[in-house]
C-alpha atoms as a PDB file:
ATOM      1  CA  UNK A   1       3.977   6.102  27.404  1.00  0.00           C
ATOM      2  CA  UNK A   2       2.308   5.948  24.157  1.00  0.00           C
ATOM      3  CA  UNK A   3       3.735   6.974  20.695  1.00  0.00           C
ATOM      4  CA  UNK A   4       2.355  10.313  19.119  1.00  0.00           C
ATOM      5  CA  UNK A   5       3.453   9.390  15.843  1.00  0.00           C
ATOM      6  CA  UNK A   6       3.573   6.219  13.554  1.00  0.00           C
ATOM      7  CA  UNK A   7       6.210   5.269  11.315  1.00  0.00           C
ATOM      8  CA  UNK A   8       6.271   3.796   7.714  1.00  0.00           C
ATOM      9  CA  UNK A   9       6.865   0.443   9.514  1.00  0.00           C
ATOM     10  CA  UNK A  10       3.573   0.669  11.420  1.00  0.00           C
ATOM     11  CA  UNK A  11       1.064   2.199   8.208  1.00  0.00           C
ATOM     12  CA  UNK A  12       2.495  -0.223   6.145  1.00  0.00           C
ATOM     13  CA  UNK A  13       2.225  -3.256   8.414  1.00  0.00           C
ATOM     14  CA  UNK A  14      -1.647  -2.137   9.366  1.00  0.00           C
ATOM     15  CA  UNK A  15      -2.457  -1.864   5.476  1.00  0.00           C
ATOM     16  CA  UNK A  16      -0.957  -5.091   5.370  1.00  0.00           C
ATOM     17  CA  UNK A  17      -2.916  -6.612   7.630  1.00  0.00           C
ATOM     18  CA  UNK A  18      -5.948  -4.656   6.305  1.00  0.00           C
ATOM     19  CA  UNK A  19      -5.268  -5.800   2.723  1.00  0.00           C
ATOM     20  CA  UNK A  20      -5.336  -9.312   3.667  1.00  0.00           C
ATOM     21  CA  UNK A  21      -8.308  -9.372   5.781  1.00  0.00           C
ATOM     22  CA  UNK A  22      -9.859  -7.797   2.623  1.00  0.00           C
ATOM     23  CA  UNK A  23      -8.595  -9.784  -0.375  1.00  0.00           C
ATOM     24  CA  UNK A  24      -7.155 -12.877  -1.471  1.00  0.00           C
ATOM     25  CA  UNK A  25      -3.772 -10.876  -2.675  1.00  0.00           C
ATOM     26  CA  UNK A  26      -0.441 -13.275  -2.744  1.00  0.00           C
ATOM     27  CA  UNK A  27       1.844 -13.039  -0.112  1.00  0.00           C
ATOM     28  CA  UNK A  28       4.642 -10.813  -2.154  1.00  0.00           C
ATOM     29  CA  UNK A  29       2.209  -8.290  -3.731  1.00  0.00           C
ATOM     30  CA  UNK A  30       0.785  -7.956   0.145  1.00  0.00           C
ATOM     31  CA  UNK A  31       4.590  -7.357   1.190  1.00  0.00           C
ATOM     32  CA  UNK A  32       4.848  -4.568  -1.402  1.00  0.00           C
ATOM     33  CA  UNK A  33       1.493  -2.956  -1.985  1.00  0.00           C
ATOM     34  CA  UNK A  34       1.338  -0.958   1.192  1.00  0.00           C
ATOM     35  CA  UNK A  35       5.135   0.462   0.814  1.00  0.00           C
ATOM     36  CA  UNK A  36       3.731   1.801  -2.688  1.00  0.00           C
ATOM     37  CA  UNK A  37       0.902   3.368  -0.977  1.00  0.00           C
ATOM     38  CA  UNK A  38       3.024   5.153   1.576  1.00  0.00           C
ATOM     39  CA  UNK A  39       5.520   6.258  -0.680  1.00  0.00           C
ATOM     40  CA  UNK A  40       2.733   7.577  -3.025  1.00  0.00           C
ATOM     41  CA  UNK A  41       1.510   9.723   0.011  1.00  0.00           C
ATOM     42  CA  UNK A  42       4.772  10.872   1.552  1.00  0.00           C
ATOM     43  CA  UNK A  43       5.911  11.624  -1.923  1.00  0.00           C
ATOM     44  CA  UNK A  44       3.135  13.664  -3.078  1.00  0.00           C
ATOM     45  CA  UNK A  45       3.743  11.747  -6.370  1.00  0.00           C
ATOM     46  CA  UNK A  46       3.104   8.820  -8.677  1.00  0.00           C
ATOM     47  CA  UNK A  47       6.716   8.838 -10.193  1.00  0.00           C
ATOM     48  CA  UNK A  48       8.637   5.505  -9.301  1.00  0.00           C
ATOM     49  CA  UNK A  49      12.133   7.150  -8.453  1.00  0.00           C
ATOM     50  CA  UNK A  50      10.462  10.105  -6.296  1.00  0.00           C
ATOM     51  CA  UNK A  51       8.219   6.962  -4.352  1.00  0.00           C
ATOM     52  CA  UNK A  52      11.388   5.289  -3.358  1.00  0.00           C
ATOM     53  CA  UNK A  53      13.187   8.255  -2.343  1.00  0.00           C
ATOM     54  CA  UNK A  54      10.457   8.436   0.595  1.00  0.00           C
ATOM     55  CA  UNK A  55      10.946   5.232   1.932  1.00  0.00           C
ATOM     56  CA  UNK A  56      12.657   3.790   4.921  1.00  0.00           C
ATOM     57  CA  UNK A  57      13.912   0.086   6.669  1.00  0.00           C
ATOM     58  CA  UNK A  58      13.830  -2.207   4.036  1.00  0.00           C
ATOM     59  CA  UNK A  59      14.447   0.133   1.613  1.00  0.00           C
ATOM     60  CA  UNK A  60      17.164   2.516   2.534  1.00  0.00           C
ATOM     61  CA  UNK A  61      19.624  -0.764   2.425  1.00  0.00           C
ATOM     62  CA  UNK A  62      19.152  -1.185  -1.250  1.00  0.00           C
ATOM     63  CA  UNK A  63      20.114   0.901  -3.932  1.00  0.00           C
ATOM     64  CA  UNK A  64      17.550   2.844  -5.157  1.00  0.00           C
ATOM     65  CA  UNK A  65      18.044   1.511  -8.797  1.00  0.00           C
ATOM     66  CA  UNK A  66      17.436  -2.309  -7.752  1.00  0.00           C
ATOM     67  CA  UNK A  67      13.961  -0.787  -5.751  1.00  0.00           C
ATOM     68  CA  UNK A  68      12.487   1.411  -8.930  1.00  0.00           C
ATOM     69  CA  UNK A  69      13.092  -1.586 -10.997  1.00  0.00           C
ATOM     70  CA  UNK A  70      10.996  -4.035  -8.437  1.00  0.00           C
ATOM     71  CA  UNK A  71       8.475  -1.670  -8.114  1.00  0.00           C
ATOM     72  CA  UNK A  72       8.214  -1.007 -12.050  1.00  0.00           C
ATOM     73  CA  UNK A  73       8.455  -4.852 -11.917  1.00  0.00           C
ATOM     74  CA  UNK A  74       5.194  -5.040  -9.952  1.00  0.00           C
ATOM     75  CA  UNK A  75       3.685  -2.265 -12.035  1.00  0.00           C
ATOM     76  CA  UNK A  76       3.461  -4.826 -15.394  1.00  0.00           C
ATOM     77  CA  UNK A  77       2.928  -7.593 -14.024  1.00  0.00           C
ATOM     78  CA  UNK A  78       0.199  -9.106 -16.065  1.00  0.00           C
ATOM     79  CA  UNK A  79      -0.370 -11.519 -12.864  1.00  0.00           C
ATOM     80  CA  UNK A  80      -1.771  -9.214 -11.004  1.00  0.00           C
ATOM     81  CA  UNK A  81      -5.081  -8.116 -11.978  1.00  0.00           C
ATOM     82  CA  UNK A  82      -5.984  -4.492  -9.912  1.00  0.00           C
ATOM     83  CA  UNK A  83      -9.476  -4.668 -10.436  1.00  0.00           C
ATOM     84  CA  UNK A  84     -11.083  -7.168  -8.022  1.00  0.00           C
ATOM     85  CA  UNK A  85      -8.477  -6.010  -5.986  1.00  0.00           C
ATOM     86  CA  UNK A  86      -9.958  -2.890  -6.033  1.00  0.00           C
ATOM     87  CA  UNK A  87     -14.005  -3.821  -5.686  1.00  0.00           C
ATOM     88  CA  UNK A  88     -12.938  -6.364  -2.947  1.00  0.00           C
ATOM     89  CA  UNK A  89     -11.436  -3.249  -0.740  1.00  0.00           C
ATOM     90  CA  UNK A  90     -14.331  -1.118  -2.043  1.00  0.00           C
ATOM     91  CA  UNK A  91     -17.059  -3.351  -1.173  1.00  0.00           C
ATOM     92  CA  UNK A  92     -15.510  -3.820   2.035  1.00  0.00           C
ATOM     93  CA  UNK A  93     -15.515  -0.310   3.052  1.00  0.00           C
ATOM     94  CA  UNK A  94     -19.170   0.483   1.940  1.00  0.00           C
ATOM     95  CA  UNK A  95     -20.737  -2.833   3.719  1.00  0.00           C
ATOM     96  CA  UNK A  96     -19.031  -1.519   6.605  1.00  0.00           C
ATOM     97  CA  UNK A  97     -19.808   2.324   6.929  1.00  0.00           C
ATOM     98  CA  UNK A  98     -22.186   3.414   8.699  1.00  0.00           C
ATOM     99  CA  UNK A  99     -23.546   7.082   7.844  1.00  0.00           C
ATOM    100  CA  UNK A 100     -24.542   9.370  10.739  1.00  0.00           C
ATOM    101  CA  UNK A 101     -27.134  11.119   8.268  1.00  0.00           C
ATOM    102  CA  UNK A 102     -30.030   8.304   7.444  1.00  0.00           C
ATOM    103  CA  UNK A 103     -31.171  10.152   3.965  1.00  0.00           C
ATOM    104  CA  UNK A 104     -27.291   8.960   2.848  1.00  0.00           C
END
């Protein structure tokens, strides 16, 4: 029987997977970047402490305090530049789509 729905555990671990295909992103920003990005979307927001509300399994065990403080953590750090991040998952996409309509 198949699943009809996935869970956090399953988006995040594919945008994981996709993210490192992609880039060269460290091995802690790749644990934490697609958790963002599902919280962003199940949230509906951008604000830190509405993000972690959404989340699930690794989450839910920690206070919610100690999680809006790693995230804001991850937010400024000056290590992590977003921008060839960015053009690496952007370039990726547009080598790799193929357009049904050839004047595109």
């Amino acid at each position: 029987m198949k699943k009809l729905y996935n869970t956090q555990l399953d988006i995040s671990t594919g945008l994981s997977q996709f993210f490192k295909n992609v880039s060269k992103i460290s091995k802690p920003n790749l644990k934490i970047i697609p958790n963002i990005i599902f919280g962003i979307i199940q949230a509906e927001s951008v604000v830190t402490s509405d993000i972690v509300k959404k989340l699930k399994y690794d989450f839910s065990d920690v206070k919610s305090s100690s999680t809006i403080r790693r995230f804001e953590r991850f937010f400024n750090n000056s290590k992590f530049d977003i921008y060839p991040f960015y053009d690496s998952i952007i370039s990726y996409v547009i080598h790799n789509y193929l357009p049904k309509n050839r004047k595109i």
